[in-house]
Protein backbone atom coordinates (compact mmCIF):
# COMPACT_ATOMS: atom_id res chain seq x y z
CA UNK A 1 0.00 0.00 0.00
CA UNK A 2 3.03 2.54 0.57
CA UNK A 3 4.48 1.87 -2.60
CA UNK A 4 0.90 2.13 -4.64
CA UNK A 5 0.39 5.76 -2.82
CA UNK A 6 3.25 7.21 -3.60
CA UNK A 7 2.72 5.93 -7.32
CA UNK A 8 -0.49 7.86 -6.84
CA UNK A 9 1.14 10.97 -5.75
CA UNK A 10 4.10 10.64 -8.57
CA UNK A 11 1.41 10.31 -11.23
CA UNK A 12 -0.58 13.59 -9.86
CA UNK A 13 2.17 15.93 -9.35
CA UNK A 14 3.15 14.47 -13.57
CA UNK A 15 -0.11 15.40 -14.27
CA UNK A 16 -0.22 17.90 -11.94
CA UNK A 17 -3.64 17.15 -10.95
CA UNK A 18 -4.64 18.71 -7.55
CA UNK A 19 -7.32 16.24 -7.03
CA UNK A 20 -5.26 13.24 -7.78
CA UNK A 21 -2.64 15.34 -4.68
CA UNK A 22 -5.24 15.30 -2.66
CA UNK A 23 -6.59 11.46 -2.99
CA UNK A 24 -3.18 10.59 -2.12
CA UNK A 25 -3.39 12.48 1.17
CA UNK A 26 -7.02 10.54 1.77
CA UNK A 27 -5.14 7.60 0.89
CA UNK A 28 -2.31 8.13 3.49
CA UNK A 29 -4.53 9.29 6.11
CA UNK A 30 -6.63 5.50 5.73
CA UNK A 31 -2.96 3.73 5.62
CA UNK A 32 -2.05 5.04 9.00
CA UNK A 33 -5.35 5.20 10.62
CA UNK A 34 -5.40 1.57 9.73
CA UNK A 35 -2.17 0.89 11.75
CA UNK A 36 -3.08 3.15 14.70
CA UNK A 37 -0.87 5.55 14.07
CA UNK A 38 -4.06 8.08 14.21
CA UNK A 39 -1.25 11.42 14.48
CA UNK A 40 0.11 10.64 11.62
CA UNK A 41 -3.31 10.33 9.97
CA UNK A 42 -4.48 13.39 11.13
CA UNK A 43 -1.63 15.31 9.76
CA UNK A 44 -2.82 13.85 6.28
CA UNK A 45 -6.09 14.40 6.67
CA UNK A 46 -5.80 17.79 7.57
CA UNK A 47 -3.56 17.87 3.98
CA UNK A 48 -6.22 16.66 2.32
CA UNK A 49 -8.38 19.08 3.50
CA UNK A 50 -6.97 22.13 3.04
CA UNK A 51 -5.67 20.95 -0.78
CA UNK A 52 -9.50 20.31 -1.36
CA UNK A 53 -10.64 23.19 0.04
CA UNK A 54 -7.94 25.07 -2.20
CA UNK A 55 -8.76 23.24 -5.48
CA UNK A 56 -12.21 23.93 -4.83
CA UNK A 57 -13.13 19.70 -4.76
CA UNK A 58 -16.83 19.42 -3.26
CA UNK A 59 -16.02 15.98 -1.58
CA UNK A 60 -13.15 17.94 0.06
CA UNK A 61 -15.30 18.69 3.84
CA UNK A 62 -17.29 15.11 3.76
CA UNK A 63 -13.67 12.61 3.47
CA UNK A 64 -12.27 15.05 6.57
CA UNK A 65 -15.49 14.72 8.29
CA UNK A 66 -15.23 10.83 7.44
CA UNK A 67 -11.79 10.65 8.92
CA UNK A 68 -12.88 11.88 12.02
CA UNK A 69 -15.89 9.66 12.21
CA UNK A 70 -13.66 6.38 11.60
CA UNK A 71 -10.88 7.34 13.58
CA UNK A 72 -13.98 8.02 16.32
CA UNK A 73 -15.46 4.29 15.51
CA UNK A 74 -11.51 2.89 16.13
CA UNK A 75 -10.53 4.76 19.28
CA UNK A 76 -13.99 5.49 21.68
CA UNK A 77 -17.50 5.90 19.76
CA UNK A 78 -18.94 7.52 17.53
CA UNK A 79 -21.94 8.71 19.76
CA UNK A 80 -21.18 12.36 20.09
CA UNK A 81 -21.44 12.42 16.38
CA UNK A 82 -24.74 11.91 15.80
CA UNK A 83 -25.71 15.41 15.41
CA UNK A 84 -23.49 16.21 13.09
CA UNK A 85 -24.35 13.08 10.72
CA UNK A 86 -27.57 14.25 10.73
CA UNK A 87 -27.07 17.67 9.87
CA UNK A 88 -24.60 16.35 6.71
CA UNK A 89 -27.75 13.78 5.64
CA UNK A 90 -30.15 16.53 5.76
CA UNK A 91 -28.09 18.28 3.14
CA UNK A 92 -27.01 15.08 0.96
CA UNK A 93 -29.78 12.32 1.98
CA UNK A 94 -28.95 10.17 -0.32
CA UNK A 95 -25.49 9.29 1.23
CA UNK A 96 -26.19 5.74 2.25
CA UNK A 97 -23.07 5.26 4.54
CA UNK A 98 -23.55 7.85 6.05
CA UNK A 99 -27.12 6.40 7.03
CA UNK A 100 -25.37 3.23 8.45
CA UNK A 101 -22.59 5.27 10.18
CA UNK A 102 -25.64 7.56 11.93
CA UNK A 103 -27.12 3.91 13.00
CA UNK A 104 -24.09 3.15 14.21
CA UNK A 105 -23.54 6.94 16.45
CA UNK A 106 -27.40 6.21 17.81
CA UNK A 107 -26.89 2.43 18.32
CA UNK A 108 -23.92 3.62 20.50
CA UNK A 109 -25.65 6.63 22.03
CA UNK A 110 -27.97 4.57 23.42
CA UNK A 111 -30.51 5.51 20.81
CA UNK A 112 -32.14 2.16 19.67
CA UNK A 113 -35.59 2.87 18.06
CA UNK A 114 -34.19 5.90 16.42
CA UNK A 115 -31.34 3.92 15.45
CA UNK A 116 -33.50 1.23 13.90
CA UNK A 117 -34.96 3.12 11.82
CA UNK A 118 -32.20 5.10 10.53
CA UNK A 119 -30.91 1.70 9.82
CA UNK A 120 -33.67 -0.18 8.12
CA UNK A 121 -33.72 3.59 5.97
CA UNK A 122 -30.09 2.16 4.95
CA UNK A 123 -30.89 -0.99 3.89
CA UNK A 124 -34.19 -0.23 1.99
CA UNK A 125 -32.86 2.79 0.09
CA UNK A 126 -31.15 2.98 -3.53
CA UNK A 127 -27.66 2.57 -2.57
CA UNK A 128 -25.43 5.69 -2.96
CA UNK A 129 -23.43 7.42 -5.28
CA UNK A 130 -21.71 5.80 -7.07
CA UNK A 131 -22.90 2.60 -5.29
CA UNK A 132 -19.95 0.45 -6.43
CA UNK A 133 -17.80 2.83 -4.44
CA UNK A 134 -19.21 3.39 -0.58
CA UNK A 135 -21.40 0.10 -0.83
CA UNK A 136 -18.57 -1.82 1.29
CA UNK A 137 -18.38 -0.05 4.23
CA UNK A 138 -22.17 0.90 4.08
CA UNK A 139 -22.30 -3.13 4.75
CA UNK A 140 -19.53 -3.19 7.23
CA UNK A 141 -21.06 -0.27 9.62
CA UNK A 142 -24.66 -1.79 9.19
CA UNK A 143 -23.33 -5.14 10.37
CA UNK A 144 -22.34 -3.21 13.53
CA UNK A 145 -25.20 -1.63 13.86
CA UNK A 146 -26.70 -4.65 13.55
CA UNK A 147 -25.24 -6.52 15.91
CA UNK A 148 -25.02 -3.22 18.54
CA UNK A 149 -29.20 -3.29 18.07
CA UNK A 150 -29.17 -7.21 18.73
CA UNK A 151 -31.10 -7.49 14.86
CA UNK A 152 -31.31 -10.87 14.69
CA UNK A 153 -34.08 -10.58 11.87
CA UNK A 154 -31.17 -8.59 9.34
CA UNK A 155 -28.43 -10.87 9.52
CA UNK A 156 -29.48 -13.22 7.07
CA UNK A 157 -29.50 -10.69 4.73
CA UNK A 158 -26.69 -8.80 5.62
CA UNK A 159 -24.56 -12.21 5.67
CA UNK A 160 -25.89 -12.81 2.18
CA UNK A 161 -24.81 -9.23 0.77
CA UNK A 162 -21.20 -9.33 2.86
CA UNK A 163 -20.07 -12.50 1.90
CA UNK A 164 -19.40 -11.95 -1.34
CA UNK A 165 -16.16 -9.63 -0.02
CA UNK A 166 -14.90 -12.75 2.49
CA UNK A 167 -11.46 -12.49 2.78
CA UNK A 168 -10.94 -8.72 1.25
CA UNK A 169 -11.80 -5.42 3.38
CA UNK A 170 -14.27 -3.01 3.32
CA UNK A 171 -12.88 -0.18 0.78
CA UNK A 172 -14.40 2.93 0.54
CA UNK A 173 -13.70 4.45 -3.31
CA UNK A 174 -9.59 3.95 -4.35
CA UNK A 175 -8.32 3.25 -0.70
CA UNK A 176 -10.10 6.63 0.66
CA UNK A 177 -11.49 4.76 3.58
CA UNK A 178 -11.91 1.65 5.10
CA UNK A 179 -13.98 -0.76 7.27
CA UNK A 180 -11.64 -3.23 8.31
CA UNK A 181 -11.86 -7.02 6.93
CA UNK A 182 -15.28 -8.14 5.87
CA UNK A 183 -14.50 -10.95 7.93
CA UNK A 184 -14.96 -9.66 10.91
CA UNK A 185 -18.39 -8.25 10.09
CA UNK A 186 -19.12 -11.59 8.70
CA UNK A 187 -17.72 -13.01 12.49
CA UNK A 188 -19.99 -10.67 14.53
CA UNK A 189 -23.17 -12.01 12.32
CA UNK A 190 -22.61 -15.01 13.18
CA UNK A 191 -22.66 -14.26 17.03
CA UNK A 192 -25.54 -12.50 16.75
CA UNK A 193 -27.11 -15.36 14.86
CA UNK A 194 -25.60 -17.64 17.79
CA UNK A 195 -22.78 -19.61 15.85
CA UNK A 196 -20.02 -18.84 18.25
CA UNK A 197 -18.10 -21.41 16.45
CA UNK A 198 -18.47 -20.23 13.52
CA UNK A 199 -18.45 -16.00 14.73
CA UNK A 200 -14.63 -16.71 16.24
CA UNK A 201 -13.42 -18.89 13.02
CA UNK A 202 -14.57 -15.88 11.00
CA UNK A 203 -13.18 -13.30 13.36
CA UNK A 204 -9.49 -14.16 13.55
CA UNK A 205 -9.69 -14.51 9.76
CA UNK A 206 -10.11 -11.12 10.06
CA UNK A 207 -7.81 -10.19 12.74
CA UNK A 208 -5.02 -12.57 11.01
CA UNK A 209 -5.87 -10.34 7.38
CA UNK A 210 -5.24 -6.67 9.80
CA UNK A 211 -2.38 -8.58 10.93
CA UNK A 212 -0.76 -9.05 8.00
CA UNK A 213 -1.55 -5.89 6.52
CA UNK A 214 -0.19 -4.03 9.90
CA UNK A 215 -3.30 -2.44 10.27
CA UNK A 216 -2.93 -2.47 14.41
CA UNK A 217 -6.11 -0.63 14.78
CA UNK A 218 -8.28 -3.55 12.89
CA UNK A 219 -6.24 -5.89 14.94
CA UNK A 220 -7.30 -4.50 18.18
CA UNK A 221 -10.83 -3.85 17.20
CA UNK A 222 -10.67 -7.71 16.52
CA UNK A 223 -9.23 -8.63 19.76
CA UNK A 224 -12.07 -6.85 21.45
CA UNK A 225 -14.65 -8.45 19.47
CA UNK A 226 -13.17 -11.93 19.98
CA UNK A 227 -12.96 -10.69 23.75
CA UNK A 228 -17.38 -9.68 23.47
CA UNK A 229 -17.32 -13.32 21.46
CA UNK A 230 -15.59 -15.49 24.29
């Protein structure tokens, strides 16, 4: 992954492309919030932003304001959120992740009826734009959101639509973003569905996929979810 980002940011500054500059910085920010090293991503992030914000790129505010919600997700929750995924959906409502990450922030907030419905808004809506780019880790946080609202009725059809991406991870767009290995969701399904067998087999798939991709912050997000498991 190193080596493919900084053949992105060779080929912008040949083309000298500022939005090509500043998908490598979204790029690097996801490498190194992946592997816990959540300064360093940050500093990229904040890169990103401001080269958006200068080449006037209208996805510029919502990948910073992604950052912060998945860096939230990986280091405490992303309940204090809330508000401010709702404010972004009333102004783009058609953003299906953001839908699932909202269920998510409510799930966590202690917000489950609300959160149910944002979710089951998630699920039953078109998917988002472009679909074949944020529909990943629109499945990963609904899994979680899932299994945070104990929806044993949804897993069947969450499994169904994850499994499909067994053994990859959750990508948002070129490497923008990420959910972690679909594993894992695929592991916490089967708890909820109550395959503990089958939930840990699928879990340190996962864990031993972050592992190998040094992504220390999937790996301890794993650990805890083996830890919920038993």
């Amino acid at each position: 992954v190193p080596d493919l980002a900084h053949q992105l940011l060779a080929g912008a500054q040949a083309l000298q492309s500022p939005r090509l500059v500043w998908y490598h910085a979204l790029a690097r920010a996801s490498l190194h919030r992946d592997r816990g090293e959540f300064a360093e991503a940050d500093e990229w992030a904040d890169q990103g932003a401001i080269l958006g914000a200068s080449a006037g790129i209208p996805d510029a505010l919502p990948a910073a304001a992604l950052h912060r919600l998945l860096t939230l997700f990986l280091t405490s929750s992303l309940a204090p959120m809330a508000p401010r995924i709702k404010a972004f959906l009333d102004r783009s409502p058609d953003t299906t992740m953001a839908r699932s990450l909202l269920a998510v922030a409510l799930a966590q907030a202690g917000e489950p009826d609300e959160a149910s419905t944002v979710l089951e808004g998630a699920l039953s809506s078109p998917r988002g734009v472009p679909a074949a780019d944020d529909l990943p880790v629109t499945l990963g946080a609904a899994a979680d959101a899932v299994v945070l609202l104990g929806r044993t009725d949804l897993v069947g059809r969450l499994t169904a639509e994850l499994l499909p991406y067994a053994g990859q991870w959750l990508v948002f767009g070129q490497g923008a973003a990420t959910w972690g290995p679909a594993d894992r969701c695929l592991g916490l399904l089967a708890w909820l569905s109550g395959d503990t067998p089958e939930a840990i087999r699928w879990v340190r798939r996962g864990r031993a996929q972050a592992d190998s991709a040094v992504a220390l912050a999937w790996v301890a997000r794993c650990d805890a979810d083996l830890a919920r498991i038993g």
